[in-house]
Protein backbone atom coordinates (compact mmCIF):
# COMPACT_ATOMS: atom_id res chain seq x y z
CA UNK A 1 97.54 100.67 113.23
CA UNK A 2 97.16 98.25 115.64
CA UNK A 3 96.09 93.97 115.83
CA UNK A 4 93.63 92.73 118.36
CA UNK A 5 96.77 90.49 119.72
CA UNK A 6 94.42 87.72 120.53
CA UNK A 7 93.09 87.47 117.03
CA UNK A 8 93.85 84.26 115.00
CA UNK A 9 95.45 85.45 111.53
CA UNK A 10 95.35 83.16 108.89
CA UNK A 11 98.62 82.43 105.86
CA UNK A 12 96.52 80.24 103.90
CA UNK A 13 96.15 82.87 101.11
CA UNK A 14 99.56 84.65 101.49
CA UNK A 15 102.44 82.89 100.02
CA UNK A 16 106.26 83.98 99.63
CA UNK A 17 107.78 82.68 96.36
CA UNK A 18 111.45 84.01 97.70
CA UNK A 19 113.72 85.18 95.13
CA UNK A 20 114.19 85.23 91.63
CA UNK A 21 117.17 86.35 89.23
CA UNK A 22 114.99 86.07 86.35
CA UNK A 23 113.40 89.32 84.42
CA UNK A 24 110.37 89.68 82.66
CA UNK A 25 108.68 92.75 80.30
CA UNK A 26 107.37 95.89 81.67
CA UNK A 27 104.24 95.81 83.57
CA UNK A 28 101.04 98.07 84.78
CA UNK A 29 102.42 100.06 87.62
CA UNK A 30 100.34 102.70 89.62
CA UNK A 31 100.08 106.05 87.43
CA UNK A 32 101.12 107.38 84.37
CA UNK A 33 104.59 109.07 83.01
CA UNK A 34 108.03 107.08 82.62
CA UNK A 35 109.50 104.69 80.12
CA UNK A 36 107.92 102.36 78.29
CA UNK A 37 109.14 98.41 78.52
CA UNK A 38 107.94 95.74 76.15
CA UNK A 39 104.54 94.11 77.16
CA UNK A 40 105.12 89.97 78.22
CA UNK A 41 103.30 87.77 77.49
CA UNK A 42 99.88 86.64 79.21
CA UNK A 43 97.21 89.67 80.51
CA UNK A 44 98.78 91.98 83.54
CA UNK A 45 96.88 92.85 86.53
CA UNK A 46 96.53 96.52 87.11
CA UNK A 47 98.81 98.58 89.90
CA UNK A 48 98.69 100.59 92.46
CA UNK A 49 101.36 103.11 90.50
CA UNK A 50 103.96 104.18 87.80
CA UNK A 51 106.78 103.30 88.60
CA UNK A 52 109.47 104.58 86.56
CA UNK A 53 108.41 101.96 83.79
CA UNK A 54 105.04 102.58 82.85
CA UNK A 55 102.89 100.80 80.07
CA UNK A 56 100.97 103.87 79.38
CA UNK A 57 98.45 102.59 76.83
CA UNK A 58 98.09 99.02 77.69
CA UNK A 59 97.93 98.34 82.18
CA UNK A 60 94.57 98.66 82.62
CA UNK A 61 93.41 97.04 78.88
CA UNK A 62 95.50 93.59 79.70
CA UNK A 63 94.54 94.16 83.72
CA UNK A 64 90.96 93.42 82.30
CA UNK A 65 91.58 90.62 79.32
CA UNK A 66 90.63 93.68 77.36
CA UNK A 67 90.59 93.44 73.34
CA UNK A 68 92.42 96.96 72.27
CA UNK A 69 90.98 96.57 68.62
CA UNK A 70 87.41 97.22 69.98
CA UNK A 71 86.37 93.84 69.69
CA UNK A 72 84.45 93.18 73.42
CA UNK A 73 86.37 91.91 76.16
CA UNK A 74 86.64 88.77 78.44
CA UNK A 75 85.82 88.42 81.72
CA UNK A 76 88.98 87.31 83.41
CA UNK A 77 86.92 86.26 87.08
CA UNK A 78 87.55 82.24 85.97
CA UNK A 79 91.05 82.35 84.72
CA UNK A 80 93.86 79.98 86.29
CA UNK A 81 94.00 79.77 89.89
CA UNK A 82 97.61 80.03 92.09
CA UNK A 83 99.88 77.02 92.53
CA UNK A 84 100.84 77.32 96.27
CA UNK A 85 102.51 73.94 96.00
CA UNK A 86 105.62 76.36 94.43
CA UNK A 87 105.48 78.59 97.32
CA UNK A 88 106.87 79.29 100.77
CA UNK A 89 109.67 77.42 100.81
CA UNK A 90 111.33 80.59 102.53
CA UNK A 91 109.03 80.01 105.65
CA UNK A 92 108.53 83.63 105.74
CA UNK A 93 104.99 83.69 107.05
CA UNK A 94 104.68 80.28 109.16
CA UNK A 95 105.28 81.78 112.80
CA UNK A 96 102.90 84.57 112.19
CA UNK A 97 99.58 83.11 113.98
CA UNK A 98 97.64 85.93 115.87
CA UNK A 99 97.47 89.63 116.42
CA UNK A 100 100.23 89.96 118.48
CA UNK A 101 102.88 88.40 115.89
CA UNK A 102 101.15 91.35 113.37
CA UNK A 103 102.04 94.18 116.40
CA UNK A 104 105.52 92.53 116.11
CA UNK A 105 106.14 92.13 112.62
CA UNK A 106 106.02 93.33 108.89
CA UNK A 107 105.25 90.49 107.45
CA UNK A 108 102.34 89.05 109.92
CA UNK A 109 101.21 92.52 109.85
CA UNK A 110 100.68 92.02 105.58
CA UNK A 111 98.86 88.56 106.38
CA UNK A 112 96.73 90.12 109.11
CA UNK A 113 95.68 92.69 106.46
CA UNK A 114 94.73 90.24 103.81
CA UNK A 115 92.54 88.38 106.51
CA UNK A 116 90.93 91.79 107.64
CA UNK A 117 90.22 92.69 103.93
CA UNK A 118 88.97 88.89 102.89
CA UNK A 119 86.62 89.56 105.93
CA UNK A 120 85.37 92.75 104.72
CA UNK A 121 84.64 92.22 101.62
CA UNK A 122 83.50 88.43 102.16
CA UNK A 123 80.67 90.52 104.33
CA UNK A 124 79.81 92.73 101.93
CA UNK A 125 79.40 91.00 98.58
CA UNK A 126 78.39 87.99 100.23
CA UNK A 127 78.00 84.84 97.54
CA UNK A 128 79.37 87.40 94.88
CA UNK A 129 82.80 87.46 96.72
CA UNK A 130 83.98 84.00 96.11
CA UNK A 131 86.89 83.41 95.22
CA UNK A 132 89.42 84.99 97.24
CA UNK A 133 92.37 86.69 96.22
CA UNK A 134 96.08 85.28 97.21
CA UNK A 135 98.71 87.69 97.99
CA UNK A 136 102.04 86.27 96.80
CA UNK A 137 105.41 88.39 97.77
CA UNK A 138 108.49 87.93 95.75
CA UNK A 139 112.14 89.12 95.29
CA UNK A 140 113.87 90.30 91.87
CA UNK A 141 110.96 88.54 89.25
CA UNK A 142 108.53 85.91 89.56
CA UNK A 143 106.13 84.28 87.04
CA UNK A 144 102.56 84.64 87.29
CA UNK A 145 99.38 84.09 85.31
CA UNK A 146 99.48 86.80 83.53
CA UNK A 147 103.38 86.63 82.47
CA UNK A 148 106.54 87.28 84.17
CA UNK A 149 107.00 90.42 86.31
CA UNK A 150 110.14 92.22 87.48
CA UNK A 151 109.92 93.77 91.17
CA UNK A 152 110.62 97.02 88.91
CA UNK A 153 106.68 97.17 88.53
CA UNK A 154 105.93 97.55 91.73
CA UNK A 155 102.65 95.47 93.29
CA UNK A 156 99.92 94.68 91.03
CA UNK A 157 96.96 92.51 90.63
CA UNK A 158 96.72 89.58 88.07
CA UNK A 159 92.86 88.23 86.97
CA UNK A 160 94.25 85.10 84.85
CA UNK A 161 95.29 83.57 88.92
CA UNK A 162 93.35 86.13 91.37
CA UNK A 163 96.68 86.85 92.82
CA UNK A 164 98.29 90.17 94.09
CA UNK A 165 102.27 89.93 93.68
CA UNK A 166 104.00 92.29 95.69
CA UNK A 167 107.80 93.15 95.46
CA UNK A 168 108.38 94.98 99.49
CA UNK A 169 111.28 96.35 98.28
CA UNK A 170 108.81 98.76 96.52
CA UNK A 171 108.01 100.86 99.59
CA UNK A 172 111.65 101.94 100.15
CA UNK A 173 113.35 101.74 96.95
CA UNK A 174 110.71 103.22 94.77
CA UNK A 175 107.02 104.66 96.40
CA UNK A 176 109.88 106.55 99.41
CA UNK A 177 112.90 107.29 97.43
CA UNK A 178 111.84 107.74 93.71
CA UNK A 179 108.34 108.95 94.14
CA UNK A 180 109.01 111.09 97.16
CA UNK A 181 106.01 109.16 99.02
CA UNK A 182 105.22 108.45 102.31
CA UNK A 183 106.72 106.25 105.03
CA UNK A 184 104.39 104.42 107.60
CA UNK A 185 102.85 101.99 108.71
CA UNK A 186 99.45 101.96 106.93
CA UNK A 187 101.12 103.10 103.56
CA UNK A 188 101.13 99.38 102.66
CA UNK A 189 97.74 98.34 103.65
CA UNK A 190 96.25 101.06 101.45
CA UNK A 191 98.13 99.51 98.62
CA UNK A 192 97.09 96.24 99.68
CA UNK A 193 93.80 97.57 99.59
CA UNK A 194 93.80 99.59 96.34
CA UNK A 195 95.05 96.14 94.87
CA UNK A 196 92.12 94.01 96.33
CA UNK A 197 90.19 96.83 94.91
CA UNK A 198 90.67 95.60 91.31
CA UNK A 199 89.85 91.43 92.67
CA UNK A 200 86.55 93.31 93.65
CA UNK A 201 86.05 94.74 90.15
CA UNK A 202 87.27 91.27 88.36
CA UNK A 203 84.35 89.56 90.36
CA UNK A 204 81.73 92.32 89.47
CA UNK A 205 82.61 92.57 85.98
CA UNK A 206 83.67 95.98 86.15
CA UNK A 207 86.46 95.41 84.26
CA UNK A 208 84.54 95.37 81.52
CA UNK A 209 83.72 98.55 81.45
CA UNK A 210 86.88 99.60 80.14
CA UNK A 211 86.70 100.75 76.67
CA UNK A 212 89.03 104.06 76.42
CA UNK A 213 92.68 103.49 78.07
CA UNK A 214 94.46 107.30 78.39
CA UNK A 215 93.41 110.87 79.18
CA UNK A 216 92.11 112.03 82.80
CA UNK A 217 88.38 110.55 82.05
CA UNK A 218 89.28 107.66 80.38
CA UNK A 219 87.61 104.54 81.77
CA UNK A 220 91.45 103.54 82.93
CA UNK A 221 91.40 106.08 85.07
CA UNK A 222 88.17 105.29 86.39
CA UNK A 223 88.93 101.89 87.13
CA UNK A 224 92.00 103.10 89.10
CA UNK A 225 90.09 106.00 91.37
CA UNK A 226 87.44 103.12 91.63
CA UNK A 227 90.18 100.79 93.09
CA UNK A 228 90.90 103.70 95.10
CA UNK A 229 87.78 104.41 96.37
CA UNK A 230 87.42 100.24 97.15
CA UNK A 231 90.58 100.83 99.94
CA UNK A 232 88.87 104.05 101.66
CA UNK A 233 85.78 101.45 101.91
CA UNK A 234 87.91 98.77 103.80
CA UNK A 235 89.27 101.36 105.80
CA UNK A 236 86.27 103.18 106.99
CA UNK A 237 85.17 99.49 108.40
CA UNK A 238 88.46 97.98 109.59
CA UNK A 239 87.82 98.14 112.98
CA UNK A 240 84.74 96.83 112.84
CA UNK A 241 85.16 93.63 110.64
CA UNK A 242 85.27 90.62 112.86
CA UNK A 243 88.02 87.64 112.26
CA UNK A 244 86.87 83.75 112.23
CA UNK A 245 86.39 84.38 115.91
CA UNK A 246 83.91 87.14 116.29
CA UNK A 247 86.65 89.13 117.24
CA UNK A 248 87.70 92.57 115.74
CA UNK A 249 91.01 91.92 113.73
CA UNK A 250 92.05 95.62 113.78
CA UNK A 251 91.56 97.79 117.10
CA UNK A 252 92.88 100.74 116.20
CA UNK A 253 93.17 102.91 113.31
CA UNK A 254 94.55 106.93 113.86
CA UNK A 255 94.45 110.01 111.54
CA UNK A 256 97.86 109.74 111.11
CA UNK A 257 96.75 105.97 109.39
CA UNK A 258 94.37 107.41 107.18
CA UNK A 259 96.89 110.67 106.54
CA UNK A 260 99.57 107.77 105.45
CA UNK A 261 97.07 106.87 102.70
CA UNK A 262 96.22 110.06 101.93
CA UNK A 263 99.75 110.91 101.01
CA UNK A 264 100.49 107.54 99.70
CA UNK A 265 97.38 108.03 97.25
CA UNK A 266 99.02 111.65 96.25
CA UNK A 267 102.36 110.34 95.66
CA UNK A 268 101.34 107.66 92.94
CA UNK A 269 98.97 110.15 90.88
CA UNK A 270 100.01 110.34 87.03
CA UNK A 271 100.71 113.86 86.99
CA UNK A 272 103.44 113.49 90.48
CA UNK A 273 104.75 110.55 88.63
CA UNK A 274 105.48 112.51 85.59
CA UNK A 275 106.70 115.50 86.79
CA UNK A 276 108.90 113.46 88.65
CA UNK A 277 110.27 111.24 86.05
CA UNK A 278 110.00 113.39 83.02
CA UNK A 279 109.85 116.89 84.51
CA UNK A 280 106.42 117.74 82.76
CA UNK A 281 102.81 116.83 83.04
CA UNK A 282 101.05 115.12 80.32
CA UNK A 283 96.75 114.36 80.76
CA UNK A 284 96.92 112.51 77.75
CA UNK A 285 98.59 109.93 79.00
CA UNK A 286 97.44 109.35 82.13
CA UNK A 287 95.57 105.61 83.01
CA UNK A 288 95.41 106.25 86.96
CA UNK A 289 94.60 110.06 87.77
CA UNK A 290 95.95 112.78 89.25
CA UNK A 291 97.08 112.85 92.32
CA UNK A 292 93.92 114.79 93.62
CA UNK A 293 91.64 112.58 91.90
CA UNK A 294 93.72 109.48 93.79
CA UNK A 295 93.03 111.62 97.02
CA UNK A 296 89.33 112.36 96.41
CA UNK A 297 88.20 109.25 95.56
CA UNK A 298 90.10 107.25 98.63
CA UNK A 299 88.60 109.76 100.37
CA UNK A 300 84.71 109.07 99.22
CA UNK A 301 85.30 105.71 99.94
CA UNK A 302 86.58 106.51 103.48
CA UNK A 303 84.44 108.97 104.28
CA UNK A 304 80.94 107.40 102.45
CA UNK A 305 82.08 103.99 102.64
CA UNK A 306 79.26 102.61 99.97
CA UNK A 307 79.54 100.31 96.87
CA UNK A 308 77.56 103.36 95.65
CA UNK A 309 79.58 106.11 96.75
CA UNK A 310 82.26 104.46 94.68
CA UNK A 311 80.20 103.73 91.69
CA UNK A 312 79.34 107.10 91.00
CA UNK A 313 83.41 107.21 89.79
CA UNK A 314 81.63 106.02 86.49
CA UNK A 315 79.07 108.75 86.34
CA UNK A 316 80.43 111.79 87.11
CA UNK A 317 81.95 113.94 84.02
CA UNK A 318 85.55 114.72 85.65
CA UNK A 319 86.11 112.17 88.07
């Protein structure tokens, strides 16, 4: 993956809140399997993967303000918005400016990623996209709008503050070493993606949708291959979505970038997760697919790259 290096990248959305002794109660992490932590307080964003402490029943039902007792749900589009005034103090993103600093670095690399996906899907929804999502990275536990998070979670996406918290750590420590995923350099960006994925759905009001949280065609799961599907989109187009400039943000984008996702996609399906961490595989309890479901529908995304391609997650029997 490679930064036009005389693009202009913009940190106004991505924030560092530095680090954090503090812990908080079990999250929604990307798939399904694990041990189950207590819920905290407030309504948590859906992730990008299980973790080894998974919420099985409840991730995607407090992802979307969702009642559990059956009682309707509440859009969560126009909950509390991010406080940047408690961020960056670290100064971790302030010398990352164009392209270039993104070929050079991790972390302008992340903020040149948010820009490229606020650009995409800015041109694609249009008035409908408004308002943008922050990305906010963090060390050891942080407290967001939907509760406090530990960096055990791994990233997810909160609708109470339109934010997407992201513990880095996670790529090493957990996706590489515990899950037995992928290393690279676009394995992040597809999370990124997958996680802008569910802003996309907490605009649209697909959230909603979610009525049944477990089994393989739940609508959990659906919401997950959906998010899926959403990242495949943005990468089909990345090298063709302009920055403030007119200029392509991304010039370059190889197999080996999509096969990064690809794997990445595999690695965090319910059924790796749990044969991993419990040494069977339980459907039941799944609320983000199997890892060929994670595949196929990145894939339709990537390969269709349609709003319809992806809706068609919520039609088919099996998805």
């Amino acid at each position: 993956m490679r930064f036009n290096p005389k693009a202009k990248i913009d940190t106004g959305r991505v924030h560092d809140a530095g680090s954090s002794g503090g812990g908080g109660g079990g999250m929604g992490g990307l798939g399904g399997g694990g041990m189950q932590f207590p819920i905290p307080s407030g309504k948590m964003g859906g992730g990008i993967g299980g973790v080894l402490i998974v919420v099985i029943l409840l991730v995607v039902a407090m992802c979307g303000n969702i009642d559990l007792t059956g009682g309707g749900t509440t859009p969560s589009a126009q909950g509390g918005s991010l406080d940047p005034s408690r961020m960056d103090g670290t100064g971790r993103y302030e010398n990352c400016k164009t392209g270039e600093d993104a070929n050079n670095s991790e972390d302008c690399a992340r903020v040149a990623v948010e820009n490229s996906l606020t650009n995409f899907w800015s041109a694609t929804l249009g008035s409908d996209f408004r308002p943008e999502a922050a990305l906010v990275t963090f060390s050891g536990a942080i407290n967001t709008g939907c509760g406090n998070a530990t960096a055990d979670v791994g990233p997810f996406y909160c609708p109470a503050d339109q934010t997407i918290y992201l513990d880095t750590s996670f790529f090493d420590d957990v996706l590489q070493r515990q899950l037995g995923g992928p290393a690279g350099a676009f394995v992040e960006p597809y999370v990124i993606g997958h996680e802008y994925g569910h802003h996309i759905q907490n605009l649209l009001g697909i959230m909603k949708r979610v009525k049944t949280q477990q089994g393989p065609t739940s609508d959990a799961v659906r919401l997950e291959l959906e998010a899926d599907c959403f990242a495949g989109m943005w990468a089909k187009s990345a090298t063709s979505t302009d920055d403030a400039t007119g200029e392509p943000l991304i010039t370059e984008l190889s197999d080996q970038d999509i096969h990064e996702a690809i794997e990445a996609a595999a690695s965090v399906g319910d059924d790796r997760i749990q044969q991993r961490t419990q040494g069977r595989v339980s459907p039941d309890g799944w609320t983000h697919g199997s890892a060929e479901s994670r595949v196929k529908w990145f894939t339709v995304g990537y390969q269709q790259g349609s709003m319809d391609a992806c809706e068609q997650v919520w039609k088919v029997a099996t998805p």
